[in-house]
Protein backbone atom coordinates (compact mmCIF):
# COMPACT_ATOMS: atom_id res chain seq x y z
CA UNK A 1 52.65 40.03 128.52
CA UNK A 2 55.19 42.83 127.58
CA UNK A 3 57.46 43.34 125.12
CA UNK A 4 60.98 41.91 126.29
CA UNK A 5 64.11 42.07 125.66
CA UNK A 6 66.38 38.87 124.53
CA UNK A 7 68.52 38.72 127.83
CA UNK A 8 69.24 41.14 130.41
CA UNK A 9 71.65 43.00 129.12
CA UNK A 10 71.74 46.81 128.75
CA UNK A 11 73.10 46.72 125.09
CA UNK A 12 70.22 46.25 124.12
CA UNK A 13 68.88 49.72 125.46
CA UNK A 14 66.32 50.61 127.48
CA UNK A 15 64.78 52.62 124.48
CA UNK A 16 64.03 49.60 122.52
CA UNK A 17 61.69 47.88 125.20
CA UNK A 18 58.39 48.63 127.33
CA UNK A 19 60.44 45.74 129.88
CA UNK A 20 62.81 43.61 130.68
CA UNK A 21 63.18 40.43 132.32
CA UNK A 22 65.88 37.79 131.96
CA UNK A 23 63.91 35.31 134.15
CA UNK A 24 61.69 34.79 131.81
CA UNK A 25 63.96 33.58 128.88
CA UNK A 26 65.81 30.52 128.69
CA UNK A 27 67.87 28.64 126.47
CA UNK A 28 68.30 25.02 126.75
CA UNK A 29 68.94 24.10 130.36
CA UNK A 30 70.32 27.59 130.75
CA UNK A 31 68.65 30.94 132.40
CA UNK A 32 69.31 33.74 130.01
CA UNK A 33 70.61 36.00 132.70
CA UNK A 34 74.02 33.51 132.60
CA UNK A 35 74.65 35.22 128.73
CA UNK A 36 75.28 38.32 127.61
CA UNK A 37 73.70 39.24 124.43
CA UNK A 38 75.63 40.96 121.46
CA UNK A 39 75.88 41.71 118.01
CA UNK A 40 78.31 39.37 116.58
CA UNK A 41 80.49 41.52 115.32
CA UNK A 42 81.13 43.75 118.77
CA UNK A 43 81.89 40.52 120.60
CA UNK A 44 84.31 39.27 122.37
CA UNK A 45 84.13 34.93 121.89
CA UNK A 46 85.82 32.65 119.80
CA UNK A 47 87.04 34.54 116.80
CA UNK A 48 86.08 32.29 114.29
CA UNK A 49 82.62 31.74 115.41
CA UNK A 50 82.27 35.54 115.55
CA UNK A 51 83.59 35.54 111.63
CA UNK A 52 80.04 33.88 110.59
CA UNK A 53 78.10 35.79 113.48
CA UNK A 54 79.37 39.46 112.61
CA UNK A 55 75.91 40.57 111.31
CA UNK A 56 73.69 38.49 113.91
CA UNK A 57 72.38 38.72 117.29
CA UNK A 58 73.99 35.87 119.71
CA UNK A 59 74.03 34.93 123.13
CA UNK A 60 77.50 34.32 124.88
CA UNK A 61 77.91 32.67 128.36
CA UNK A 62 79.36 35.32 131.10
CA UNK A 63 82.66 34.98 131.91
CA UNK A 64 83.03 31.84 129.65
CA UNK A 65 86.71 30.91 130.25
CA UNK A 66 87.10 27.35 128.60
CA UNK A 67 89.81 26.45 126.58
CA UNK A 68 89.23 25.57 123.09
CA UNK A 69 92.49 25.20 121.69
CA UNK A 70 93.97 22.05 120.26
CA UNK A 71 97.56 20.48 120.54
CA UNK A 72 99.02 19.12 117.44
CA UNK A 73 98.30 15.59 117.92
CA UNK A 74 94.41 16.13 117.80
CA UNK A 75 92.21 13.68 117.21
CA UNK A 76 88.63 14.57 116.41
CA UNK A 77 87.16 11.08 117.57
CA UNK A 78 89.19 10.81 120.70
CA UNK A 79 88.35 14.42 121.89
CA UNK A 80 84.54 13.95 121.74
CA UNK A 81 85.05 11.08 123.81
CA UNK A 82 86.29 13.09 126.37
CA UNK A 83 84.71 16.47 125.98
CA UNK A 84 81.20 14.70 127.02
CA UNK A 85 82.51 14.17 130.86
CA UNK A 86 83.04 18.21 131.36
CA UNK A 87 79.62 18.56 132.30
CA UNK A 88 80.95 16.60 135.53
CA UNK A 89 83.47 19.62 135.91
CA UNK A 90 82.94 21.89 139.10
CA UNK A 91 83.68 25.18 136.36
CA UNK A 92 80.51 27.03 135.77
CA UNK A 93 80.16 27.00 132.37
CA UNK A 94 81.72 23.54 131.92
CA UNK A 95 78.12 22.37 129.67
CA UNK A 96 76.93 25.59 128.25
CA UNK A 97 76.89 26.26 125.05
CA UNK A 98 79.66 28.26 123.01
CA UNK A 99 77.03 30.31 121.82
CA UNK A 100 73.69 30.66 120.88
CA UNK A 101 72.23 32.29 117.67
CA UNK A 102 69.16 34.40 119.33
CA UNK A 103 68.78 36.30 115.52
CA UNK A 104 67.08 39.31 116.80
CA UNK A 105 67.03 41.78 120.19
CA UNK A 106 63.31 41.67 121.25
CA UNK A 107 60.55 39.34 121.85
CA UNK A 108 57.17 39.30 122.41
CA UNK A 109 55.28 36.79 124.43
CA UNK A 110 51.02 36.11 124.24
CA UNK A 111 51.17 38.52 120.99
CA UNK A 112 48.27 38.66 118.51
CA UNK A 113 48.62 39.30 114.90
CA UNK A 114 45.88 40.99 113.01
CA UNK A 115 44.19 39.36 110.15
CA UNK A 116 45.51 41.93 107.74
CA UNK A 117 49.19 41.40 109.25
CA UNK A 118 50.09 44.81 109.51
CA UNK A 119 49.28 44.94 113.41
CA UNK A 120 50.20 43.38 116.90
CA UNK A 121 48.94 43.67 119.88
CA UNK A 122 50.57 42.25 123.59
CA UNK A 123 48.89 43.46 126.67
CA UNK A 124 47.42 46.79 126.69
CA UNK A 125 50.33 47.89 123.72
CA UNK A 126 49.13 47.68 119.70
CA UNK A 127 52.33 47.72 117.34
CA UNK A 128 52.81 48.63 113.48
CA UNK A 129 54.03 44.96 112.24
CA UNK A 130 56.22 44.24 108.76
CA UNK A 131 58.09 41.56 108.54
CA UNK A 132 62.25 41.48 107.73
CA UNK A 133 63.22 41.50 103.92
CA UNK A 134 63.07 38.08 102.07
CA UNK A 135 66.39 36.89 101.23
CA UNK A 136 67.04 36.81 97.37
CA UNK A 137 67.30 33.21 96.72
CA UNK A 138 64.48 32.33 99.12
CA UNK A 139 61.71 31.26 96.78
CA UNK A 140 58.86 31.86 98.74
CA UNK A 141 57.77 33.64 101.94
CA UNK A 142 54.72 35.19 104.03
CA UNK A 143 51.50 35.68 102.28
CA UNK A 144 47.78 35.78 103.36
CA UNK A 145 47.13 32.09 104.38
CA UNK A 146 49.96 33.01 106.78
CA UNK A 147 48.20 35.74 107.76
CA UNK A 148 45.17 34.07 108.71
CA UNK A 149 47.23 30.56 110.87
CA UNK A 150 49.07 32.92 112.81
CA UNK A 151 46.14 35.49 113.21
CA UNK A 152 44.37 32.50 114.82
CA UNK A 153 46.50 31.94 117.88
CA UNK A 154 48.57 33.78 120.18
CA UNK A 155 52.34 33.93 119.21
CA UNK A 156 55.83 34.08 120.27
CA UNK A 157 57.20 36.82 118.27
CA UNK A 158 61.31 37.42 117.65
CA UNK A 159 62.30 40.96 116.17
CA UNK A 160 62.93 44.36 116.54
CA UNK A 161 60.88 47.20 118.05
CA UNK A 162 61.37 50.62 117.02
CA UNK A 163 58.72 53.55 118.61
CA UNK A 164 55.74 51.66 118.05
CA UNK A 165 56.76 49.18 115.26
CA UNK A 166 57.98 45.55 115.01
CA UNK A 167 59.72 44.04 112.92
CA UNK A 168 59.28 40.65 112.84
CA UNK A 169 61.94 37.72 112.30
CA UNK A 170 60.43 34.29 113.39
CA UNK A 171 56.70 33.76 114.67
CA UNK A 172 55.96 30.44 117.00
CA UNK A 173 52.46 29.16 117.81
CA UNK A 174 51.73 29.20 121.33
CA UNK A 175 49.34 26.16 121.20
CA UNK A 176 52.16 24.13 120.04
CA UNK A 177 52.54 22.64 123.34
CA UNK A 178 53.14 19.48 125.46
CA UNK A 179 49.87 18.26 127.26
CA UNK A 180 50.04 17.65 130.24
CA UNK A 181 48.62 13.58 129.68
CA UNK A 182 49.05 13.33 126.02
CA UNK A 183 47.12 10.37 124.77
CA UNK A 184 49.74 7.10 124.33
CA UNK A 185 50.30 5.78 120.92
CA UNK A 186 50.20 1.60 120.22
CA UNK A 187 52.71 0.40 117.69
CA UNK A 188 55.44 3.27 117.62
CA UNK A 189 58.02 0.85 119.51
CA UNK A 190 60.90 0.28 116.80
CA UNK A 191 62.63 1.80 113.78
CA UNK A 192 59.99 0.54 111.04
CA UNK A 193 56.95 2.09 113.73
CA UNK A 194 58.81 5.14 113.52
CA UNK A 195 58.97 5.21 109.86
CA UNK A 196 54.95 4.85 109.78
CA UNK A 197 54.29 7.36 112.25
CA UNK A 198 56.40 10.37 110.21
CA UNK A 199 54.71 9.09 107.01
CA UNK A 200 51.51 9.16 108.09
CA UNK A 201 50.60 12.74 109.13
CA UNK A 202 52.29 15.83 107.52
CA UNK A 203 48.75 18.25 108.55
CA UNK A 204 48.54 18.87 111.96
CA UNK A 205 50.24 19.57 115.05
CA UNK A 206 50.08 16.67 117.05
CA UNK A 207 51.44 15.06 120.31
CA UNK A 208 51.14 11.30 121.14
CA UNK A 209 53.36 9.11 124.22
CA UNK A 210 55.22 6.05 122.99
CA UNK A 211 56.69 4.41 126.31
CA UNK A 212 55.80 6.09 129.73
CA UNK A 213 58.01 4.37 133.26
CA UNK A 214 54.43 4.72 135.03
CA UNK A 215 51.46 4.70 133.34
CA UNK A 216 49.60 8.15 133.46
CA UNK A 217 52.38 10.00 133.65
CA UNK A 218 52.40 13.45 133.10
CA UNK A 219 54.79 16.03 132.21
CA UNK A 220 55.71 18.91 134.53
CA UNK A 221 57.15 22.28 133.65
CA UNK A 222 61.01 22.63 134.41
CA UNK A 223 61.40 18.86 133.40
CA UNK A 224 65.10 17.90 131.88
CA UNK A 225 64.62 17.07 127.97
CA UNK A 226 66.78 15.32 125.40
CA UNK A 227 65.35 15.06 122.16
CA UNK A 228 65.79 14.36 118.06
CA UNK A 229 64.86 16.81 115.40
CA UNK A 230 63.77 15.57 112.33
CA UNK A 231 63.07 17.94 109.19
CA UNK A 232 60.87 16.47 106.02
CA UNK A 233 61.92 17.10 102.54
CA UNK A 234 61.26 20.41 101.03
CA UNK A 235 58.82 20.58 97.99
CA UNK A 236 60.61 23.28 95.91
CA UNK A 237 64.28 21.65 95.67
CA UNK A 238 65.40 18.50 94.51
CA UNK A 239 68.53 18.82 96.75
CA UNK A 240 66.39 18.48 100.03
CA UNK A 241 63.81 15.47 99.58
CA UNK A 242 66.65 13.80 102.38
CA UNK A 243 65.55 16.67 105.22
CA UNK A 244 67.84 17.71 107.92
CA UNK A 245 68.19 15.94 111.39
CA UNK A 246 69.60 17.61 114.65
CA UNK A 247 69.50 17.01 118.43
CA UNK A 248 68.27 18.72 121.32
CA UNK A 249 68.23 19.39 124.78
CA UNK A 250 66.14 21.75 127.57
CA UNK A 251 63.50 21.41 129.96
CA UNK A 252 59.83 21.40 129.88
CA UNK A 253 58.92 25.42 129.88
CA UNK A 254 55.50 26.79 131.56
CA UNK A 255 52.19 25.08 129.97
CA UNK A 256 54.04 22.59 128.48
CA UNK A 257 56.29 24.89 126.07
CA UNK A 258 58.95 23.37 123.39
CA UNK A 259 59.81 26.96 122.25
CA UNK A 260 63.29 27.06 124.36
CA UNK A 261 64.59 24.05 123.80
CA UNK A 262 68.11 24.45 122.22
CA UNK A 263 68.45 22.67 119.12
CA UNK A 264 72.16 21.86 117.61
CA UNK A 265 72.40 22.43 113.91
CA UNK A 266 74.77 21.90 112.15
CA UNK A 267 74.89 22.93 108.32
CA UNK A 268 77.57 23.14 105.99
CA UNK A 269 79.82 26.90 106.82
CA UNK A 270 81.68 26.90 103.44
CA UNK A 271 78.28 27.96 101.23
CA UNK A 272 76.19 31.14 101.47
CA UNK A 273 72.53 29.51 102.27
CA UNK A 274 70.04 30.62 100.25
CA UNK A 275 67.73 30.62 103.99
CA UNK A 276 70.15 32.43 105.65
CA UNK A 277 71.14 29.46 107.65
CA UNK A 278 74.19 29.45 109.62
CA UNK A 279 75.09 26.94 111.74
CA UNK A 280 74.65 26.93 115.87
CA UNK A 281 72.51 25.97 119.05
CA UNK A 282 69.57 27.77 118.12
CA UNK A 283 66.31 27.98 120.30
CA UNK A 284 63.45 25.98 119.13
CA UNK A 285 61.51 28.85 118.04
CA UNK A 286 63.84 30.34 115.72
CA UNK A 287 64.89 27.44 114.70
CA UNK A 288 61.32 26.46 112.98
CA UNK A 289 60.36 30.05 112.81
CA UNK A 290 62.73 32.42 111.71
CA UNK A 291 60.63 34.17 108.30
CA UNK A 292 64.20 32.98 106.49
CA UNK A 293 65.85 30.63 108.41
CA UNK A 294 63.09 28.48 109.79
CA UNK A 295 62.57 25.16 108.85
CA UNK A 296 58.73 25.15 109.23
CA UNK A 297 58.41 27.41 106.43
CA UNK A 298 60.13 24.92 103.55
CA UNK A 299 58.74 21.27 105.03
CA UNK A 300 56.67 19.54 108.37
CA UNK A 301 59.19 18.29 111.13
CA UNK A 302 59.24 15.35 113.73
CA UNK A 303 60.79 15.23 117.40
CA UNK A 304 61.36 12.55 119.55
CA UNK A 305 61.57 14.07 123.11
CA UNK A 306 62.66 11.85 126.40
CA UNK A 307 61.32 13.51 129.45
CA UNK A 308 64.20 12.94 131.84
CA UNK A 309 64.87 12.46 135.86
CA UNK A 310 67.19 15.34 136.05
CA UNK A 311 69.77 17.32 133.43
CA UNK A 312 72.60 15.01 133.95
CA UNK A 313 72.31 13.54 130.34
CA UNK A 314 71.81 16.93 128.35
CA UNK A 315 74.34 18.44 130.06
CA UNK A 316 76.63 16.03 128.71
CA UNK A 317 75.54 16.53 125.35
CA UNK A 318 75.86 20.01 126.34
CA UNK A 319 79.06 19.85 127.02
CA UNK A 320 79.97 18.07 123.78
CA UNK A 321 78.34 20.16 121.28
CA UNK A 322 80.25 23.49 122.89
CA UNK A 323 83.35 21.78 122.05
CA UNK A 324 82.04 20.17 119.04
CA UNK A 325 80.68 23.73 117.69
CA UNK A 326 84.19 25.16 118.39
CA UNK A 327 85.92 22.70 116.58
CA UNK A 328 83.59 23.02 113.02
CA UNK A 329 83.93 26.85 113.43
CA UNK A 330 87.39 26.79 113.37
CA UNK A 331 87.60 24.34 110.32
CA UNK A 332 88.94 21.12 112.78
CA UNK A 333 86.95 18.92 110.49
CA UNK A 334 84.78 19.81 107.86
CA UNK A 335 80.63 19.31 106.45
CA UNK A 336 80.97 16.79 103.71
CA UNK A 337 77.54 15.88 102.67
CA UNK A 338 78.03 12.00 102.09
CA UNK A 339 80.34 11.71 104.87
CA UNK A 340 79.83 14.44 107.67
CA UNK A 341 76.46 16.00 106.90
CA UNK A 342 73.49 16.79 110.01
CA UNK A 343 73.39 13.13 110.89
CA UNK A 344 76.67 12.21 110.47
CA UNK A 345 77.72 14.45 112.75
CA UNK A 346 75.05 14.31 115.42
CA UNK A 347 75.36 10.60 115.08
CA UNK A 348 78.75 10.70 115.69
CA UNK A 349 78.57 12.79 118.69
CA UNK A 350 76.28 10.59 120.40
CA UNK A 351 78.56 7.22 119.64
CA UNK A 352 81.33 9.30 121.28
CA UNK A 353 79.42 9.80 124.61
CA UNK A 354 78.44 5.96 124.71
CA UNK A 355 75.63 5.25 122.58
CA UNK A 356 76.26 2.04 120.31
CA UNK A 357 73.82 3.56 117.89
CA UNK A 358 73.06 0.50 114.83
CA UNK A 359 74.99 1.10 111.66
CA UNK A 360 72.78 -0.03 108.51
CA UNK A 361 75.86 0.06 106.70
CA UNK A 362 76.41 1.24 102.94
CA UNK A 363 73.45 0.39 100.43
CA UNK A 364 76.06 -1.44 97.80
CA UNK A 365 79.23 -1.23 96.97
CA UNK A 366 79.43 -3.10 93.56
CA UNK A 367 76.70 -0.61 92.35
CA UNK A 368 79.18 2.17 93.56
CA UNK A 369 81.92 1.04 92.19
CA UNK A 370 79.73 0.78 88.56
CA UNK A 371 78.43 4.40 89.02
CA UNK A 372 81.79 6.08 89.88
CA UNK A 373 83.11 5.86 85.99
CA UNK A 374 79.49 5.68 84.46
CA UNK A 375 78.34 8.76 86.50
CA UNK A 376 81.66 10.77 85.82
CA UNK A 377 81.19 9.81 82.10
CA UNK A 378 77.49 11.15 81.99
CA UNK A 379 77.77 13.69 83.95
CA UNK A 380 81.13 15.06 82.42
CA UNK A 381 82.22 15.60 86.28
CA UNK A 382 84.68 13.52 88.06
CA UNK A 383 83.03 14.71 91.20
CA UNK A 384 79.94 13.86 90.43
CA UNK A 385 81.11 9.84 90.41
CA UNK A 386 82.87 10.30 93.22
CA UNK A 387 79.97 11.67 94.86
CA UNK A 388 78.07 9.03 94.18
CA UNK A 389 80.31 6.62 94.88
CA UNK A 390 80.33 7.98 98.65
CA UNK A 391 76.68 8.38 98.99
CA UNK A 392 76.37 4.16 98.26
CA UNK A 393 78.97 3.07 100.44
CA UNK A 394 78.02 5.14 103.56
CA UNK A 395 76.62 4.71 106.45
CA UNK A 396 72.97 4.92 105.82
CA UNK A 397 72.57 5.92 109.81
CA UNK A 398 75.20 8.40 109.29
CA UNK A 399 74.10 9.38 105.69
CA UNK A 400 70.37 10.13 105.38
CA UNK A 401 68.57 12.24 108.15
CA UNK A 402 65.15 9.98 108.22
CA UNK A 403 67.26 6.75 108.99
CA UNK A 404 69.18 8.51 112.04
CA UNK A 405 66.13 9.30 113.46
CA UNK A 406 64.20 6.03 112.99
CA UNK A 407 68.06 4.20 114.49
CA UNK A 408 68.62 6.34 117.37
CA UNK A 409 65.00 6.92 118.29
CA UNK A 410 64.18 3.02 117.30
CA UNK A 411 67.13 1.78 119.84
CA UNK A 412 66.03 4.06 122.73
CA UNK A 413 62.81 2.49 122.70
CA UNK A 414 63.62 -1.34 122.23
CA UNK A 415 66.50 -0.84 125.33
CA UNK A 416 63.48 0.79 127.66
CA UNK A 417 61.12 -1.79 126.64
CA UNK A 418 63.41 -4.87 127.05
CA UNK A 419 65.01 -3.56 130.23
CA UNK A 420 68.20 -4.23 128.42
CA UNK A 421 71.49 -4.31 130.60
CA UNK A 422 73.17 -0.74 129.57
CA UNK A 423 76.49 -0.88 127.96
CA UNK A 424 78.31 1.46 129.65
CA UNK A 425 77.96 4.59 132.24
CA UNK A 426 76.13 7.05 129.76
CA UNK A 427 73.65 4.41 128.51
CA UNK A 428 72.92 3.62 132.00
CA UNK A 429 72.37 7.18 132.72
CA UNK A 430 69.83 7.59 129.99
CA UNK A 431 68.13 4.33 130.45
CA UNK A 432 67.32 5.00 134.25
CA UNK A 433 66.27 9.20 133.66
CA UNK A 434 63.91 8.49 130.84
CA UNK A 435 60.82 8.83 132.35
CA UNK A 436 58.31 9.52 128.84
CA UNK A 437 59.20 8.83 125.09
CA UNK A 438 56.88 11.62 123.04
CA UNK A 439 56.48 11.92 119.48
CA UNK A 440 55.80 15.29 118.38
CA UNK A 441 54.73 16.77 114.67
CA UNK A 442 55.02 20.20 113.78
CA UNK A 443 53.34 20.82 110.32
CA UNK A 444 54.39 23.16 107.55
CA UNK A 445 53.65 26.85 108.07
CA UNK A 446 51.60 27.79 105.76
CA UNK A 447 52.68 30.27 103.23
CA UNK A 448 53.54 30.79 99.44
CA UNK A 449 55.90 27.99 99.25
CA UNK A 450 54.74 24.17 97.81
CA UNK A 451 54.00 21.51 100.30
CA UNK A 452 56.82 19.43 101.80
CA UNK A 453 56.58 15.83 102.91
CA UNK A 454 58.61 13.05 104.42
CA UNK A 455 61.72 12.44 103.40
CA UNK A 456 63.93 9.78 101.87
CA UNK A 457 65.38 6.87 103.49
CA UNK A 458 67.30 5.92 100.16
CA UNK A 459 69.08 6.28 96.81
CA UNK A 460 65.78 4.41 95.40
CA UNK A 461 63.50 6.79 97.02
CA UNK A 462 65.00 10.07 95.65
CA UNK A 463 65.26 8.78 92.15
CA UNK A 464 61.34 8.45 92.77
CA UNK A 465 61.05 12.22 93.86
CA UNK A 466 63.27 13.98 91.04
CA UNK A 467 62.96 14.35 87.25
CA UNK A 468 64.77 11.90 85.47
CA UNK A 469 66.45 14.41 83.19
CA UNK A 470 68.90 16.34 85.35
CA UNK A 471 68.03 19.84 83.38
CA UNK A 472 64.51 19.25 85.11
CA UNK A 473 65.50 19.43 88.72
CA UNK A 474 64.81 22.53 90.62
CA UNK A 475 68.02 23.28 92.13
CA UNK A 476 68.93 26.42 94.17
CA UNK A 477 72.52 27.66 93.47
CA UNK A 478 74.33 28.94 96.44
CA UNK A 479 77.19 31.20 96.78
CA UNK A 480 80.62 29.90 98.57
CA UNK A 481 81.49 31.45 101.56
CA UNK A 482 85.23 31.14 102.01
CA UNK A 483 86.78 31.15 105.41
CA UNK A 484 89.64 33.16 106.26
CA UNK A 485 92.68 32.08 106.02
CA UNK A 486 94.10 33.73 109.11
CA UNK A 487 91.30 32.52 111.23
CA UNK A 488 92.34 28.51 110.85
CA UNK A 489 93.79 26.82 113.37
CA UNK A 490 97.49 26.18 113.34
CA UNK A 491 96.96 22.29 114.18
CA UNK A 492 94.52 21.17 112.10
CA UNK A 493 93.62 17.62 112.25
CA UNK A 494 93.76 14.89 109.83
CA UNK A 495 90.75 13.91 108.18
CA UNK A 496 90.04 11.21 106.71
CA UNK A 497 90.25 10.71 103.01
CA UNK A 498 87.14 10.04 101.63
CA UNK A 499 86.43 6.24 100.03
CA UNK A 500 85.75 7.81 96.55
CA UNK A 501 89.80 8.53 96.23
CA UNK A 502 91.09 5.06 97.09
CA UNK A 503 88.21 3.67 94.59
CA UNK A 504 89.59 6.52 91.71
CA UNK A 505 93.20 4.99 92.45
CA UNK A 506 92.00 1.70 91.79
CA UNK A 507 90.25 2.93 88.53
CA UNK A 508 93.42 4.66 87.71
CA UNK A 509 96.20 1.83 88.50
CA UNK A 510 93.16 -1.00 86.62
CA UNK A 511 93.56 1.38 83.19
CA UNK A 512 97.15 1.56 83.70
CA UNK A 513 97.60 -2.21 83.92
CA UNK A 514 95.43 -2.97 81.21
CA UNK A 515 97.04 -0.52 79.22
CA UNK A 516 100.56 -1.96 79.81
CA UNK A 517 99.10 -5.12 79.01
CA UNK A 518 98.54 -4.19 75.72
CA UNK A 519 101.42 -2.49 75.21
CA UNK A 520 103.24 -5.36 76.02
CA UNK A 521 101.59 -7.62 73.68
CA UNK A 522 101.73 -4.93 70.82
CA UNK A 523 105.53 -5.33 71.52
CA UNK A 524 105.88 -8.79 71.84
């Protein structure tokens, strides 16, 4: 293979590349020849998605003309319900995304890294190869046992040529592929199968078929994919044992490739991440990749991918998450971490397209409603118990990554099984396209950085995982970000006040009733 370019687009410069060829890039559903490709900062999209993009490489749709502004009486929940049925729109770009964060101008296809890392070869072309800078707060990065996985194995390289160097950004395995029969799996049917499958291998890169419409069937480049994203918990910080959780959507690429398949995630835009993270549809490669960024590097991941009849159902989704994306980069509703973190969010998306996804429902609300005052009072923070008090009475779906994906990738599987009568239009859709339910694992890169492993499913399980004294817990201090003023919407919507402030009220007017109470006796 040669060295190519990102997209075609001649900002790149001819200088920077042995070749060029759009055709062979895709993101998502999407040919990379429909985007242009630009440095964040020179281009011309949504302003406030260009804010957090200024210093990054991204991918814009040509000639992307859609509307994203909001009249005054906007309603978050109503206008997901609708965005989802512009993929049915005649425009163009109706279900691409807004964006999507490529992180770097070159690639390299079939490349081979030398044992000593400080070389690549592609074709008939040999490379000087360094890697770009560690980020200050990220604790760990590329060492020799990295050296000698990814010397191994061919590799999807994303970076920056200069002469005859490369600097890298994210490496992908090439052999982490589909098959084109993978074995079928017994047992992985429901929530609780799901639960033993991610806890039961966090080593190797496997691939395994849990439901197939006709048995033997294979999978075929260029197939329509819709898929779940499920990162483990990280080893080195005792604010991640919960993961992260995301969906996706693509097709099937050439020898059975995952590495373009778009995945949306969504991470909180109001902190500086110590991994460089911001969030966006990102491709699959980057996503798990990126030397920084890359969530293969801090913990082993799981995916749920339903090989589909055609791209009617990710283009919906499609179609949601550009408005969706718009909406969180412009501050329309905001990351909360108890109540609008990766899966609440992604969750909430897919209830708004149709999908009666099962709510577990809070874990207890008398043991909130003790640990509000008691936590506030230990922890000398009145955000702290309020905190807390969230966590306990949310959704667990909607609150911890693990659960989402067991829920959402559980129900899928008991509706094809049990032939169920869908609910509506978009449930019928999916339950007639899915042709193959595959569960995929992507182990932990190896590198300097401690072993992840599965993560949590509840409060019980992270008190397991963490030192009991607080000053104990390894936890990685972030710098805010804070978003410009100017760059906010005029019509922002109402959000919700969290639980936590009608329980403080009740706290506040109980004291003040008891306290009258005694007064009134002391003055009787």
């Amino acid at each position: 293979m040669v060295l190519l370019a990102a997209g075609g687009d001649s900002s790149f410069g001819d200088e920077h590349a042995f070749g060029q060829n759009a055709d062979m890039n895709v993101y998502g559903l999407y040919s990379s020849d429909r985007f242009s490709h630009q440095f964040g900062g020179q281009a011309d999209g949504l302003p406030q998605a260009m804010w957090y993009f200024r210093t990054e490489w991204i991918a814009l749709p040509h000639g992307d003309e859609r509307d994203f502004r909001f009249c005054p009486d906007f309603q978050v929940d109503r206008d997901w319900a609708l965005a989802g049925n512009a993929a049915a729109t005649s425009a163009p770009n109706a279900a691409m995304p807004l964006l999507v964060w490529v992180a770097a101008p070159h690639y390299l296809n079939g490349a081979r890294l030398d044992a000593t890392a400080t070389q690549v070869s592609v074709a008939d072309a040999r490379l000087h190869w360094s890697t770009v800078p560690r980020l200050p707060l990220n604790g760990a990065w590329f060492n020799a046992e990295s050296a000698a996985f990814f010397s191994a194995r061919t590799l999807r390289l994303r970076g920056t040529r200069r002469d005859d160097a490369f600097v890298g950004r994210s490496l992908w395995p090439e052999d982490y592929t589909l098959p084109s029969s993978p074995a079928t799996v017994a047992g992985v049917d429901s929530a609780a199968g799901l639960r033993a499958w991610v806890r039961a291998d966090t080593a190797s890169f496997s691939v395994a078929s849990l439901w197939q419409r006709t048995a033997g069937q294979g999978i075929a480049p260029g197939q329509a994919v819709f898929g779940l994203m499920l990162n483990g918990a990280q080893g080195d910080d005792d604010e991640a044992h919960g993961g992260h959780f995301a969906l996706l959507t693509g097709r099937v690429g050439e020898g059975g490739s995952i590495a373009d398949l778009l995945v949306y995630n969504f991470y909180t835009l109001d902190a500086e991440s110590e991994k460089g993270i911001v969030a966006a549809p990102v491709p699959l490669d980057n996503y798990l990749g990126d030397l920084n960024s890359g969530q293969a590097w801090y913990r082993p991941s799981w995916l749920l991918l339903a090989t589909l009849a055609d791209d009617a159902v990710p283009r919906r989704v499609d179609a949601l998450m550009a408005r969706v994306f718009a909406q969180f980069y412009k501050h329309c509703f905001t990351y909360r971490h108890a109540q609008a973190n990766c899966a609440g969010i992604s969750v909430r998306c897919l209830r708004a397209l149709g999908w009666p996804v099962p709510a577990l429902g809070g874990e207890s609300w008398l043991r909130a409603f003790l640990a509000l005052p008691l936590v506030a009072l230990r922890e000398r923070s009145l955000k702290a118990g309020k905190a807390t008090f969230d966590y306990l009475t949310e959704d667990r779906t909607t609150l911890y990554p693990a659960q989402a994906f067991e829920q959402i990738g559980g129900d899928l599987l008991r509706r094809l099984q049990a032939g169920e009568p869908p609910a509506n239009e978009w449930m019928r859709r999916l339950a007639s396209d899915v042709q193959q339910v595959l569960a995929v694992h992507v182990p932990q890169f190896p590198s300097s950085r401690v072993p992840g492993s599965w993560p949590v499913v509840c409060s019980a399980e992270y008190r397991q995982r963490v030192p009991a004294d607080p000053a104990a817990r390894k936890i990685i201090p972030v710098p805010p970000r804070p978003f410009p003023a100017a760059l906010r919407d005029p019509h922002p919507p109402f959000e919700a006040t969290p639980r936590s402030e009608y329980a403080w009220r009740l706290y506040l007017l109980a004291i003040l009733a008891i306290c009258l109470l005694i007064l009134g006796r002391l003055l009787a």
